[in-house]
Protein backbone atom coordinates (compact mmCIF):
# COMPACT_ATOMS: atom_id res chain seq x y z
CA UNK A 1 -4.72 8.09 10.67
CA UNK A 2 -6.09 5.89 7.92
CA UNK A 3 -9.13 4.66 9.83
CA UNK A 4 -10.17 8.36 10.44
CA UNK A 5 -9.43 9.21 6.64
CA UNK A 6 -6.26 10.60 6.44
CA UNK A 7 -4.67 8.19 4.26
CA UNK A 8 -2.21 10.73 2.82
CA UNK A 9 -0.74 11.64 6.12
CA UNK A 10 -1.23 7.95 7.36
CA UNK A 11 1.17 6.77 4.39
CA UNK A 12 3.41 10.00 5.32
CA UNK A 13 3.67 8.39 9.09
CA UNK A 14 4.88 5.28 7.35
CA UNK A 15 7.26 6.28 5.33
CA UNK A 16 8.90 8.20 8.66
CA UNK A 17 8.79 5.04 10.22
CA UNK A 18 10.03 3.40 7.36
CA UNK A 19 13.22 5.89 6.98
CA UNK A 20 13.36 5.74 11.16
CA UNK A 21 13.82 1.59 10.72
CA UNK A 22 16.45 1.81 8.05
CA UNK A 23 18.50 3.99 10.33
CA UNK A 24 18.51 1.98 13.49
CA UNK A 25 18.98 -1.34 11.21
CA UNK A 26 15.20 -3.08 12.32
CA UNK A 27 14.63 -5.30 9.91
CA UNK A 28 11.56 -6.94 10.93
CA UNK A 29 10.24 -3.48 12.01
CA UNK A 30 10.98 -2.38 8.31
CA UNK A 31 9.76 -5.59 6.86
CA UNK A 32 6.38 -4.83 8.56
CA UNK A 33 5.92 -1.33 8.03
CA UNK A 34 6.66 -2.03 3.96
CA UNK A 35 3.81 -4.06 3.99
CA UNK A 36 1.55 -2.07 5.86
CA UNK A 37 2.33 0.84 3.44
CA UNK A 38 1.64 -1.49 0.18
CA UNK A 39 -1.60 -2.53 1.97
CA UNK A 40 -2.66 0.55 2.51
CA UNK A 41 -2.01 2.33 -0.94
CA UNK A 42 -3.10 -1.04 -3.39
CA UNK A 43 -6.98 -0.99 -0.96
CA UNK A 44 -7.44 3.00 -0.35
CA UNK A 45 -5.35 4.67 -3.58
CA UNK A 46 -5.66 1.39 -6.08
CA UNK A 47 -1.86 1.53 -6.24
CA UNK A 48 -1.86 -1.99 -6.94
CA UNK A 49 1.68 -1.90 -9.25
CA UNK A 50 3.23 0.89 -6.93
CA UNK A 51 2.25 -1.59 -3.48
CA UNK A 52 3.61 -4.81 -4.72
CA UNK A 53 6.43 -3.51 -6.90
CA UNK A 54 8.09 -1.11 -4.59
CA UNK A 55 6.85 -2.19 -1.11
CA UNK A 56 5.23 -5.84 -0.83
CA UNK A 57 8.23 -7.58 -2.43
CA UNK A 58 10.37 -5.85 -0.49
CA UNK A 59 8.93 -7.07 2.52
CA UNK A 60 8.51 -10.35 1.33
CA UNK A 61 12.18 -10.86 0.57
CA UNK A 62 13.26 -9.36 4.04
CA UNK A 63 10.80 -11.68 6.16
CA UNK A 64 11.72 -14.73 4.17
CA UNK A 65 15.73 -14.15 3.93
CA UNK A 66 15.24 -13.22 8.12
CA UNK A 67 12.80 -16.63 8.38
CA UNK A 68 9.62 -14.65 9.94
CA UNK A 69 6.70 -16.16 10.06
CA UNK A 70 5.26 -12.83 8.97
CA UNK A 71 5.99 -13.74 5.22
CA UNK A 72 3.15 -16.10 4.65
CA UNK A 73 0.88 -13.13 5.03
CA UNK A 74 2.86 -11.23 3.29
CA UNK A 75 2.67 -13.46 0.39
CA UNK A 76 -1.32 -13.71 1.42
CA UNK A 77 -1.71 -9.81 1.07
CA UNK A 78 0.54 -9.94 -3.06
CA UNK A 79 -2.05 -13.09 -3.71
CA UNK A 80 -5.28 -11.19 -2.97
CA UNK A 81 -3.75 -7.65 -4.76
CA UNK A 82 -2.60 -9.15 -7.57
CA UNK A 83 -4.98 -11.99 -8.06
């Protein structure tokens, strides 16, 4: 949805997913989609405070405390945002 410009219902679709993963206890799944949905609203709404506060830390904390490789880019997408 994003690539074709939708980015509002894009980040709607995420947060579904998002609320979908919390139910059926997927970490990782949740871990991923949090930082898809930071990435998405710090590079298309400039959200930068709202990505990493509320949805790239998040993520960051679950993929570390579950040892997923997936954290260093995690931590790669906060660097480039907040740097």
């Amino acid at each position: 949805k994003a690539q074709q410009g939708d980015v509002d219902g894009a980040i709607a679709l995420y947060q579904q997913s998002l609320e979908i993963k919390e139910k059926i206890g997927d970490a990782l799944g949740k871990a991923i989609t949090l930082a898809m949905l930071g990435q998405l609203l710090a590079d298309t709404k400039g959200d930068k405070e709202t990505a990493i506060d509320d949805y790239l830390s998040q993520s960051l904390t679950i993929l570390q405390k579950i040892g997923s490789p997936d954290a260093r880019t995690v931590q790669e997408i906060l660097d480039r945002i907040s740097g």
